[in-house]
N, C-alpha and C. Protein backbone atom coordinates (compact mmCIF):
# COMPACT_ATOMS: atom_id res chain seq x y z
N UNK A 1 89.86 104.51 124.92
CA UNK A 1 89.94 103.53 125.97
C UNK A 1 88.80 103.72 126.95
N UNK A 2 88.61 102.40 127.87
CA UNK A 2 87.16 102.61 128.62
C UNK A 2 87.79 103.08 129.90
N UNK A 3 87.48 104.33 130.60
CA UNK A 3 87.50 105.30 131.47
C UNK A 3 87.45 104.68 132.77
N UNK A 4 86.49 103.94 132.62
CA UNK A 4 86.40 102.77 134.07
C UNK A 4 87.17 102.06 134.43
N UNK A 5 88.46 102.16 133.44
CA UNK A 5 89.36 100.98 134.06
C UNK A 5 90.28 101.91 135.36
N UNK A 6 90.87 100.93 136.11
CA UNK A 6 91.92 101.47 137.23
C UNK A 6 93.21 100.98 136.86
N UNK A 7 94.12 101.97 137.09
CA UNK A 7 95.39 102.26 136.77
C UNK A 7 95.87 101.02 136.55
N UNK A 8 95.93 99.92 137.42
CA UNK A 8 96.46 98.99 137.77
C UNK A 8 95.53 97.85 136.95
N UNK A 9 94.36 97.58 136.18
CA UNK A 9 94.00 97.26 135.02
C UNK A 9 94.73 97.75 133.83
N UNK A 10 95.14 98.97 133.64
CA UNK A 10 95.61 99.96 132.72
C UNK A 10 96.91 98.96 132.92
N UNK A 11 97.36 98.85 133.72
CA UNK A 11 98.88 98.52 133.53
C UNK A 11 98.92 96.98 133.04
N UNK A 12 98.15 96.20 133.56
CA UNK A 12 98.07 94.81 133.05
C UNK A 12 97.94 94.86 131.44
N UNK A 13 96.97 95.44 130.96
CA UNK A 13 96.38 95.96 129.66
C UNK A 13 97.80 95.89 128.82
N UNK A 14 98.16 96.94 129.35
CA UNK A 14 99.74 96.84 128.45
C UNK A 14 100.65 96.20 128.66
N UNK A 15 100.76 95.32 129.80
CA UNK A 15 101.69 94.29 129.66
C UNK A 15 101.51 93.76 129.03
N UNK A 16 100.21 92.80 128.85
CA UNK A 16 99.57 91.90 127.39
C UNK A 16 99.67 92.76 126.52
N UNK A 17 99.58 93.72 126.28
CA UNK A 17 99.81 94.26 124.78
C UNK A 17 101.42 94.03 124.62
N UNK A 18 102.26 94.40 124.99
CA UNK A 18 103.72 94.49 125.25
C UNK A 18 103.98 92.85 124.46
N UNK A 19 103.24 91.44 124.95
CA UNK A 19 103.39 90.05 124.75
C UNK A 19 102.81 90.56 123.01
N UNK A 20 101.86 91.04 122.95
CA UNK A 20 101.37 90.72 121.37
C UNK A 20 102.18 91.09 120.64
N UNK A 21 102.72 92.58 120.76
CA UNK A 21 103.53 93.18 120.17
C UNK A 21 104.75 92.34 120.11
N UNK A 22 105.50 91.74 120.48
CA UNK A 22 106.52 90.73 120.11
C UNK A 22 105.60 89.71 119.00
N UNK A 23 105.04 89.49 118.71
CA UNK A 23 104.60 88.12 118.04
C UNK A 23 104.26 89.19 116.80
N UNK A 24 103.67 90.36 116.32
CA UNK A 24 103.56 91.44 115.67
C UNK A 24 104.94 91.63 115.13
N UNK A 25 105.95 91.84 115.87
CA UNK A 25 107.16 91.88 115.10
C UNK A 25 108.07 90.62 114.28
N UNK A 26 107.46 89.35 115.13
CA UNK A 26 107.74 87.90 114.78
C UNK A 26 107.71 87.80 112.88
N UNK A 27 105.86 88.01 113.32
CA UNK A 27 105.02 88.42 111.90
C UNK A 27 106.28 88.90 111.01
N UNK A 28 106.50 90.39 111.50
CA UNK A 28 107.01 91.07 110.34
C UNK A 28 108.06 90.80 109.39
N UNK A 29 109.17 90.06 110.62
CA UNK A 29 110.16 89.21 110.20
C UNK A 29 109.81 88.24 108.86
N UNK A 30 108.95 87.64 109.31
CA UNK A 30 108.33 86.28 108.27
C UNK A 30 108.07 86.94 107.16
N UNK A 31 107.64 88.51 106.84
CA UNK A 31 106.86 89.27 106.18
C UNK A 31 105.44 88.89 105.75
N UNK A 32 105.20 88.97 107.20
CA UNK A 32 103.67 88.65 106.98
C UNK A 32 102.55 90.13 107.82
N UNK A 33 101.83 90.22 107.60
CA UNK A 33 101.24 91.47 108.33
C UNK A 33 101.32 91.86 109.72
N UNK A 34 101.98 92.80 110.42
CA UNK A 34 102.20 92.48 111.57
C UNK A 34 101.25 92.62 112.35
N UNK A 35 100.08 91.35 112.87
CA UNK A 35 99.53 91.65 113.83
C UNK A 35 100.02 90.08 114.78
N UNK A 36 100.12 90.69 116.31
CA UNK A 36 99.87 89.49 117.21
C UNK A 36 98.84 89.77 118.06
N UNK A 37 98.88 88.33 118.60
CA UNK A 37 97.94 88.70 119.90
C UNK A 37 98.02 87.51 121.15
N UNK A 38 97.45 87.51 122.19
CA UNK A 38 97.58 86.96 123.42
C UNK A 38 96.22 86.82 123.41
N UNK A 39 96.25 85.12 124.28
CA UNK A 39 94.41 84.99 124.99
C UNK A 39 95.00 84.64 126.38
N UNK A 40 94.25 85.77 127.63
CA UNK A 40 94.95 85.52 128.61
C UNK A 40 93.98 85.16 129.73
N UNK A 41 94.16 84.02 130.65
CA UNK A 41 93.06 83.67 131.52
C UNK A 41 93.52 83.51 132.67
N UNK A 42 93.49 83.88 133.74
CA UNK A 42 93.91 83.63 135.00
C UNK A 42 95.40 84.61 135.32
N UNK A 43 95.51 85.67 134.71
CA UNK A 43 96.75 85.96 134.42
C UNK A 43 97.63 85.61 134.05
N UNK A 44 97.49 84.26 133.00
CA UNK A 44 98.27 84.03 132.75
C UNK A 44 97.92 83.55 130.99
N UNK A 45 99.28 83.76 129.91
CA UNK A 45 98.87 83.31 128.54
C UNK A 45 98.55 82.10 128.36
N UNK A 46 97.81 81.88 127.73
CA UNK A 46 97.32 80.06 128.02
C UNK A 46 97.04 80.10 125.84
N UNK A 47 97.50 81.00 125.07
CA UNK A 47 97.57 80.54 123.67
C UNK A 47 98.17 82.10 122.90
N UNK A 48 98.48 81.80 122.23
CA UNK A 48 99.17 83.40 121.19
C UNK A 48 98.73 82.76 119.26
N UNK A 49 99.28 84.14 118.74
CA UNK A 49 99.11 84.02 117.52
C UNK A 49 99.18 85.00 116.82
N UNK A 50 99.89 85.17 115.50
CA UNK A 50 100.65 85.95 114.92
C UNK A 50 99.74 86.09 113.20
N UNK A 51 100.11 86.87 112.44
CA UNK A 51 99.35 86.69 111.33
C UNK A 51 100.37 85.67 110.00
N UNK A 52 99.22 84.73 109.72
CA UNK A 52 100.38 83.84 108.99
C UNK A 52 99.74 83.32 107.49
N UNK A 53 98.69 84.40 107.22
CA UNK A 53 98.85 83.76 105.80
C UNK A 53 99.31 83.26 104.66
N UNK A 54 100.25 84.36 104.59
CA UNK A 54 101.60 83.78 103.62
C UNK A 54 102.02 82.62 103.89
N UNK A 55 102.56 82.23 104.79
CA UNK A 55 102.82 80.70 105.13
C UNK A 55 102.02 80.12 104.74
N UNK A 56 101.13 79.82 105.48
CA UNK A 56 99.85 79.19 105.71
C UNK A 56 99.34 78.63 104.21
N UNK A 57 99.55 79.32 103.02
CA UNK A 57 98.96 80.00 102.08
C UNK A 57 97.01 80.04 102.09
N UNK A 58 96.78 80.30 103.14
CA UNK A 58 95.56 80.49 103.99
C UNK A 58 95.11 81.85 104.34
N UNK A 59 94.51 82.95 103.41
CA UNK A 59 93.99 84.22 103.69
C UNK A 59 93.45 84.33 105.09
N UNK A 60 92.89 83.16 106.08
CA UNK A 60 91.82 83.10 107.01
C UNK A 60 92.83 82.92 108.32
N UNK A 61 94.31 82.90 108.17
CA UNK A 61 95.23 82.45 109.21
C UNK A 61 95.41 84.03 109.65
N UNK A 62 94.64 84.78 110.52
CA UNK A 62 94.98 86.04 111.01
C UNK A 62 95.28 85.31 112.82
N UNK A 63 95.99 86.30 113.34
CA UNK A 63 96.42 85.80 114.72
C UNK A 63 95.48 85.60 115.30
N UNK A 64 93.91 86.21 115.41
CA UNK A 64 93.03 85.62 116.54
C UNK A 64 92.89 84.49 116.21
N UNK A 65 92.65 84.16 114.77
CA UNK A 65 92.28 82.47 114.25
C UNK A 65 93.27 81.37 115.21
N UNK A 66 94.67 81.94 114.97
CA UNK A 66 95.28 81.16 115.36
C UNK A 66 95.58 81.09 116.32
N UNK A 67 95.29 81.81 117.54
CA UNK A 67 95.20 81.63 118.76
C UNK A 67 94.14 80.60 119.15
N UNK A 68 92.97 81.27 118.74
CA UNK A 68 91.35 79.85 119.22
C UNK A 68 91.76 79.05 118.90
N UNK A 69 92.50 79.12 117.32
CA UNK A 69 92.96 77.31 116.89
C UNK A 69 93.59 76.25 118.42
N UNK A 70 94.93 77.08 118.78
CA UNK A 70 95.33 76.53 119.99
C UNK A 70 94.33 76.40 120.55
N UNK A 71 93.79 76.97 120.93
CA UNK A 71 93.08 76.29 122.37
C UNK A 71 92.20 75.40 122.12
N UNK A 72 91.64 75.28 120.97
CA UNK A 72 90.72 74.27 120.65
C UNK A 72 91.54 72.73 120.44
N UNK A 73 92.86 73.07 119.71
CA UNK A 73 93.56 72.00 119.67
C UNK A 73 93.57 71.40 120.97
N UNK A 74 94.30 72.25 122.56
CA UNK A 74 94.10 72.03 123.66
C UNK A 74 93.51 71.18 124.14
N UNK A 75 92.09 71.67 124.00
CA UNK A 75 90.66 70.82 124.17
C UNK A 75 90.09 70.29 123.26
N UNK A 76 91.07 69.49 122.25
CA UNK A 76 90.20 68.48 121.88
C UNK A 76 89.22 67.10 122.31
N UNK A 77 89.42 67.30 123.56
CA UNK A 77 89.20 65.60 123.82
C UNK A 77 88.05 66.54 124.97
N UNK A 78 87.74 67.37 125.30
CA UNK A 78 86.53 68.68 125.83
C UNK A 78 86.30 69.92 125.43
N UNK A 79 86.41 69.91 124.57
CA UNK A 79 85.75 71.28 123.50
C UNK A 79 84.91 72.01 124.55
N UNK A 80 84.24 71.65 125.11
CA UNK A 80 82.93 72.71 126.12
C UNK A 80 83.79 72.93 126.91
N UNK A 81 84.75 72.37 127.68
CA UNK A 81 85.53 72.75 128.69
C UNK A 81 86.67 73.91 128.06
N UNK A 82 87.06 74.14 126.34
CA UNK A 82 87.77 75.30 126.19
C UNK A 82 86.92 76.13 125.93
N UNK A 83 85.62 76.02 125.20
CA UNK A 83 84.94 77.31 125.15
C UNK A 83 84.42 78.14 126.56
N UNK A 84 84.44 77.02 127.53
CA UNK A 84 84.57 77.95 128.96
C UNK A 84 85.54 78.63 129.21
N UNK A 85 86.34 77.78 129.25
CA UNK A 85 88.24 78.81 129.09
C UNK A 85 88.01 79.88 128.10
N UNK A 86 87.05 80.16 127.44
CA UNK A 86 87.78 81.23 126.41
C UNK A 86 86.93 82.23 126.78
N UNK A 87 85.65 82.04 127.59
CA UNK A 87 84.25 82.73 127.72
C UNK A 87 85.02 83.65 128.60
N UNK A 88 85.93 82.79 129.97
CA UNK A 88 86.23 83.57 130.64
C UNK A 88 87.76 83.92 130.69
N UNK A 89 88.42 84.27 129.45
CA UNK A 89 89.84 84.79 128.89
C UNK A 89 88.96 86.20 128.32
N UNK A 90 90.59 87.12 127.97
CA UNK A 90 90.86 88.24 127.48
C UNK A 90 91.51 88.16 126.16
N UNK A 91 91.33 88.81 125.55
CA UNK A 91 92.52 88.58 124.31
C UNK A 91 92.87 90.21 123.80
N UNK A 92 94.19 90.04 123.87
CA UNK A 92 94.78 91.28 123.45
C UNK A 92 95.37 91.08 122.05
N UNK A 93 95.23 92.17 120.88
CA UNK A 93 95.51 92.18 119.82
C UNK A 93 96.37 93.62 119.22
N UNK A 94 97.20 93.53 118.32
CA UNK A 94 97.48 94.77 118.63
C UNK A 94 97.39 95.39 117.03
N UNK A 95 96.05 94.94 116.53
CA UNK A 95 95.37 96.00 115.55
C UNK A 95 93.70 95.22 115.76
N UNK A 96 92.72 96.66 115.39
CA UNK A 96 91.46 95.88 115.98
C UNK A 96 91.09 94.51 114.82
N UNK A 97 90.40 94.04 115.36
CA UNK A 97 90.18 92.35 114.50
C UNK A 97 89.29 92.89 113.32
N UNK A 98 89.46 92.27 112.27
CA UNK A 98 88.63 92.62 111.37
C UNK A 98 87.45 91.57 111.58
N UNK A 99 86.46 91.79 110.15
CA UNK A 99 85.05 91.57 110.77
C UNK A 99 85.26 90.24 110.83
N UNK A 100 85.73 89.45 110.16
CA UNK A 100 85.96 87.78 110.01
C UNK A 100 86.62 87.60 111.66
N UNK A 101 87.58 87.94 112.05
CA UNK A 101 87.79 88.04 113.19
C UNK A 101 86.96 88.34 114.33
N UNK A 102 86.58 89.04 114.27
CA UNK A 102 85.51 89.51 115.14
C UNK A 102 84.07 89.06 115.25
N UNK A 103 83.87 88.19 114.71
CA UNK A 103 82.50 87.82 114.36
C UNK A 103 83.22 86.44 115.20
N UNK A 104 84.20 85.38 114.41
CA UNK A 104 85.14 84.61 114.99
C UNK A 104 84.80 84.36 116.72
N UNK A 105 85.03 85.70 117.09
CA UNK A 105 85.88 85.56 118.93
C UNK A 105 84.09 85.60 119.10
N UNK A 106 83.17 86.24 118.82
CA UNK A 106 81.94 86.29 119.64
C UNK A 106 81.79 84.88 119.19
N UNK A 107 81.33 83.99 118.17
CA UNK A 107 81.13 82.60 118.32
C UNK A 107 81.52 81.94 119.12
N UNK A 108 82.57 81.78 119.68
CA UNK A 108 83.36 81.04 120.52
C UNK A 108 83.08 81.51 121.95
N UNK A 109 82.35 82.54 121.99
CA UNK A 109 82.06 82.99 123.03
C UNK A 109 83.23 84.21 124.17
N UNK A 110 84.21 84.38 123.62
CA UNK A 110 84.70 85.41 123.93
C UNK A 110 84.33 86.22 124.56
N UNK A 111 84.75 87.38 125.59
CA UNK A 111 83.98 88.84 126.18
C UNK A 111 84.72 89.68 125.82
N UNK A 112 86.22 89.44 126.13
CA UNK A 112 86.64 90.74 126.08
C UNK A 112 87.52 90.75 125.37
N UNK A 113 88.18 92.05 124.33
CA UNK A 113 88.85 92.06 123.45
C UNK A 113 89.72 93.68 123.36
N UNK A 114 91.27 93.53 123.63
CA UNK A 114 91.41 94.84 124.24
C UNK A 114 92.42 95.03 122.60
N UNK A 115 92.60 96.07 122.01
CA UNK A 115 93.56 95.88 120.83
C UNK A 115 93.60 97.61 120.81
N UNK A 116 95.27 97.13 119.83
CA UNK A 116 96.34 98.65 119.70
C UNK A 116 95.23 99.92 118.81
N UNK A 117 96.00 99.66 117.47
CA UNK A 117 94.83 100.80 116.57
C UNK A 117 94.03 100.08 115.78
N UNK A 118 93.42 101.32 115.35
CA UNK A 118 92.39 100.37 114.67
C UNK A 118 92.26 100.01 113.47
N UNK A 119 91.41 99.62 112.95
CA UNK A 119 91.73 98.65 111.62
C UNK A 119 90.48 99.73 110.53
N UNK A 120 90.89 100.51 109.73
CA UNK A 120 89.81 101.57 109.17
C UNK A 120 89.36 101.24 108.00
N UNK A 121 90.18 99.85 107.22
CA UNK A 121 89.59 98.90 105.97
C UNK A 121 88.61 97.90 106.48
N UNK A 122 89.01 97.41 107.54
CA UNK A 122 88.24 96.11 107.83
C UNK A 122 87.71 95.78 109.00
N UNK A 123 87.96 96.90 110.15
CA UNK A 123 87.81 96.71 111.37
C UNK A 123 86.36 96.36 111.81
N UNK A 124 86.14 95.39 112.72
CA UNK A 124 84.48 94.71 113.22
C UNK A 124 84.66 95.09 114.15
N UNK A 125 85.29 96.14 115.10
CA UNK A 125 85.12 96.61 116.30
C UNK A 125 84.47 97.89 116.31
N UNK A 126 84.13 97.95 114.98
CA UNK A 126 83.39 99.58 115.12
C UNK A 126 84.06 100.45 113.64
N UNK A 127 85.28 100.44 113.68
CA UNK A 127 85.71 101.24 112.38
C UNK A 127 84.89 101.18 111.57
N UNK A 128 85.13 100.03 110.96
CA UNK A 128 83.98 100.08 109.82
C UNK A 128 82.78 99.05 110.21
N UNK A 129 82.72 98.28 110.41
CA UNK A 129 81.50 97.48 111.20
C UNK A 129 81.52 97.38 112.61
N UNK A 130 80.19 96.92 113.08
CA UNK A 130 80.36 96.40 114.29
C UNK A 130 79.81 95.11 114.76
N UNK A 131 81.00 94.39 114.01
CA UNK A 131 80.34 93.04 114.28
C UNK A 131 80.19 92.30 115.77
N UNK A 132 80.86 92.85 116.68
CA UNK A 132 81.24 93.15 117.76
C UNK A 132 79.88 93.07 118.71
N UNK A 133 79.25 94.04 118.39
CA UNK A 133 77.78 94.37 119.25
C UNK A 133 76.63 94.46 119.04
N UNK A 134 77.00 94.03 117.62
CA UNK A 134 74.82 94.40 116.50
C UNK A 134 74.49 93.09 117.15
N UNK A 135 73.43 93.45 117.19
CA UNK A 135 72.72 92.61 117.10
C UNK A 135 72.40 91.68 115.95
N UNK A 136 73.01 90.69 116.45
CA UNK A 136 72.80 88.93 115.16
C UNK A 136 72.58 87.95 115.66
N UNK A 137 71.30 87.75 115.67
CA UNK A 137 70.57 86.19 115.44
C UNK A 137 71.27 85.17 115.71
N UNK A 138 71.24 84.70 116.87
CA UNK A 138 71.94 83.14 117.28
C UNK A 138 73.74 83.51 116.76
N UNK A 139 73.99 84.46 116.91
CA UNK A 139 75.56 84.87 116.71
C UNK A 139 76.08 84.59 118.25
N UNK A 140 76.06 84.72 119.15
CA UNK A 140 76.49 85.06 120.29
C UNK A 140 76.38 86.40 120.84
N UNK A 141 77.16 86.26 122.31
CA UNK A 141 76.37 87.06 122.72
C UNK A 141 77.76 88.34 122.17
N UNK A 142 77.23 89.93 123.24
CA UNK A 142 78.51 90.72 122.63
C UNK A 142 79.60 90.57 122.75
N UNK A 143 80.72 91.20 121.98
CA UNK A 143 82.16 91.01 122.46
C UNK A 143 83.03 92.71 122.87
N UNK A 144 83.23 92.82 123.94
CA UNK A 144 83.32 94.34 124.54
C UNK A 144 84.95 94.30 123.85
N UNK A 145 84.75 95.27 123.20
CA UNK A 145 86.10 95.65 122.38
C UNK A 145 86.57 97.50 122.93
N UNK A 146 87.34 96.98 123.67
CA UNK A 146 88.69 98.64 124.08
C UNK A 146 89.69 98.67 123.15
N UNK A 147 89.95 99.71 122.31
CA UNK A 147 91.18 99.92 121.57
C UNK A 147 92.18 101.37 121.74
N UNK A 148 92.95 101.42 121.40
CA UNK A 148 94.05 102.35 122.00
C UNK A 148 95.31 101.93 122.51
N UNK A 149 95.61 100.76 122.57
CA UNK A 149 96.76 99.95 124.19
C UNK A 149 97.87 99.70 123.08
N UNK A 150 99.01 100.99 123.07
CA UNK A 150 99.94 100.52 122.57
C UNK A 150 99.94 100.74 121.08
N UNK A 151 98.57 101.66 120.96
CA UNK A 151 98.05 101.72 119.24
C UNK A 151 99.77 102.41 118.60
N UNK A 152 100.31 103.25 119.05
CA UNK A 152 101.45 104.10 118.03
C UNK A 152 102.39 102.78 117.30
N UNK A 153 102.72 102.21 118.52
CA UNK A 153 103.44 101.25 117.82
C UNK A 153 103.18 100.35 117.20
N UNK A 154 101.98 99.51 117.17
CA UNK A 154 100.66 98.73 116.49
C UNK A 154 100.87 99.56 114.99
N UNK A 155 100.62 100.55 114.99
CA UNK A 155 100.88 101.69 113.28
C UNK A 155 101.79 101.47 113.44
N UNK A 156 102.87 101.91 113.99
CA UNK A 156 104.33 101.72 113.24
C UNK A 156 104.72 100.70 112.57
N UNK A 157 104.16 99.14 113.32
CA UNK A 157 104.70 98.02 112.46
C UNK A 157 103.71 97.97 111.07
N UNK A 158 102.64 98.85 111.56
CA UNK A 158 102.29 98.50 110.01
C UNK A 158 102.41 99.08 108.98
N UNK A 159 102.72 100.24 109.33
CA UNK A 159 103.57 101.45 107.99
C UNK A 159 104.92 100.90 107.80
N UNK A 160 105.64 100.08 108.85
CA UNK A 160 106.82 99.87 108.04
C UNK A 160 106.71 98.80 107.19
N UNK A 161 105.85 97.74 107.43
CA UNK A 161 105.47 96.64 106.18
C UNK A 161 104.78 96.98 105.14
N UNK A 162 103.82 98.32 105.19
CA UNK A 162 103.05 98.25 103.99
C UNK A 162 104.82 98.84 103.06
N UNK A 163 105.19 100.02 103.54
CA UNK A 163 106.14 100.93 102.74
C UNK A 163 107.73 99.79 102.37
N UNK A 164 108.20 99.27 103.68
CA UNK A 164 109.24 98.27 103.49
C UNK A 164 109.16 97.18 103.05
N UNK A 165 108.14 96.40 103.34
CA UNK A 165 108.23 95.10 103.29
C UNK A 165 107.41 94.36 102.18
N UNK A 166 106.41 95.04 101.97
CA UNK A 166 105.27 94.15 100.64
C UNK A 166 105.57 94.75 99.69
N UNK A 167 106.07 93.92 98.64
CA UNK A 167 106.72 94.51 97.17
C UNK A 167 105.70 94.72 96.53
N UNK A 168 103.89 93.95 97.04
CA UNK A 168 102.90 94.14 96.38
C UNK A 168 102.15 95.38 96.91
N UNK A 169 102.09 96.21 97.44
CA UNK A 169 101.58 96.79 97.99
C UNK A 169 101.66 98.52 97.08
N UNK A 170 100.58 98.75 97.11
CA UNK A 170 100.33 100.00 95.96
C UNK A 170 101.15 101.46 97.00
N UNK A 171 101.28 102.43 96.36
CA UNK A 171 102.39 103.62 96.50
C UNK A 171 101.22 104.08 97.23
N UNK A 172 101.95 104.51 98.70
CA UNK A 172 100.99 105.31 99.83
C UNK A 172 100.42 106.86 98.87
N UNK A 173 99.54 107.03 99.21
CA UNK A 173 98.89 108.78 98.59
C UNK A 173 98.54 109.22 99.86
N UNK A 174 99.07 110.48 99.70
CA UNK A 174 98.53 111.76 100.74
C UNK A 174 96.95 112.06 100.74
N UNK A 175 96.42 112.23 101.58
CA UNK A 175 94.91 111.89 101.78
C UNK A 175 94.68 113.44 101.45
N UNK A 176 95.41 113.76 101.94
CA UNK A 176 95.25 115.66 101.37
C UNK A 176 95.15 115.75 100.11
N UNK A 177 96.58 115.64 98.73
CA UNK A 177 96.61 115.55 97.89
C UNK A 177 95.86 114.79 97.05
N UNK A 178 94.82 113.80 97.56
CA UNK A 178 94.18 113.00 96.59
C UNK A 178 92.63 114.14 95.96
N UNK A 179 92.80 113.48 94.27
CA UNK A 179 91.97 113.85 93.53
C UNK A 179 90.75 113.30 93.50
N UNK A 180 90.19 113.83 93.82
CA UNK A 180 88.62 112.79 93.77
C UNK A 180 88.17 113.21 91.86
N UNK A 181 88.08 111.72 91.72
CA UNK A 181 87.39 111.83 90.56
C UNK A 181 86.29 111.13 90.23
N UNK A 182 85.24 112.07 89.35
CA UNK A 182 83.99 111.81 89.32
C UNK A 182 83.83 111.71 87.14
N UNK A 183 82.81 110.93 87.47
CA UNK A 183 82.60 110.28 85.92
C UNK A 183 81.57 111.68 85.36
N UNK A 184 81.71 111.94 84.09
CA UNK A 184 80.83 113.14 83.77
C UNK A 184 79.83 112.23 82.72
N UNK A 185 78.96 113.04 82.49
CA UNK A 185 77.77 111.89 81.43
C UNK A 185 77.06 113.22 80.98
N UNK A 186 77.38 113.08 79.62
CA UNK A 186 76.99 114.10 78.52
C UNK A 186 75.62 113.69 78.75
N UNK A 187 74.78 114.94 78.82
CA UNK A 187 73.75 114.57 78.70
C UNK A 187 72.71 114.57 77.59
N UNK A 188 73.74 115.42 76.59
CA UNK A 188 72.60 114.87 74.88
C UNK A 188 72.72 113.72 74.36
N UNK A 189 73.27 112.72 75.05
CA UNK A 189 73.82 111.40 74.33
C UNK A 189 72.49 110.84 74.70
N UNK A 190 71.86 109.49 74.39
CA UNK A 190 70.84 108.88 75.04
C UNK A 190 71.49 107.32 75.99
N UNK A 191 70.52 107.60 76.94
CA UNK A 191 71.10 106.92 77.70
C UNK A 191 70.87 105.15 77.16
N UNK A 192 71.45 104.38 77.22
CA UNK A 192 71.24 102.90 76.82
C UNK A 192 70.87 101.78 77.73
């Protein structure tokens, strides 16, 4: 988390996380991945969004999508007037956005992006990319991503869906116990 914040930022922080986290459990219900999130402007929520692909039958329906969706719906009839609204909103998430996501909120012009844990397959806040702050060519500008707010329980909903809830979902392995295996290549054979 960023050090500069004051207590009383800190506490707002997790109230909006507190709002995502209900829409995260919404998700789970539906059995869909539990992430939610909040876009909050003036102190107040002005759009939410939950992860809804399964429904959707739309891989690209993750909750930030469907939050901007609202607001763009909002402003249809002034589109420049929501991408101001959104320039100067927050959005709380409560797993970090992956890179499609994250690439997403800087187009639209987004700043700030506060989320639970982090995302270590797909995350654009830094885990594994940083789509967030590289530098890209007519991308927009950065998107300041804090994560930590509420992260334990952010994991919890998602260990209980990978283990409870997705019948597709492959048998967890102990990161300890795993075998690394490597291909051997005889080397009197000729190579082809």
């Amino acid at each position: 988390m960023d050090n500069t914040e004051t207590a009383q930022e800190m506490s707002a922080h997790h109230k909006w996380m507190l709002e995502a986290l209900k829409l995260a459990r919404q998700a789970l219900e539906k059995q869909e991945v539990p992430v939610g999130c909040v876009i909050v402007h003036n102190e107040k929520i002005i759009a939410d969004g939950k992860n809804e692909p399964v429904q959707a039958r739309n891989a690209t329906r993750h909750a930030e999508i469907c939050a901007v969706d609202k607001i763009v719906d909002s402003y249809k009839t002034n589109l420049q007037e929501g991408l101001k609204v959104l320039s100067e909103s927050t959005l709380y998430v409560t797993c970090e956005p992956c890179m499609m996501c994250a690439g997403a909120l800087r187009l639209v012009g987004l700043k700030n992006v506060y989320y639970g844990c982090s995302n270590d397959r797909f995350g654009g806040c830094g885990s594994v990319l940083n789509v967030a702050t590289d530098v890209i060519e007519n991308y927009g500008q950065e998107l300041k991503c804090v994560g930590g707010i509420e992260s334990e329980e952010g994991m919890r909903l998602l260990k209980t869906f990978y283990t409870n809830t997705n019948g597709n979902a492959p048998q967890p392995i102990d990161k300890n116990k795993r075998i690394k295996q490597t291909t051997a290549v005889d080397s009197t054979e000729p190579v082809s």
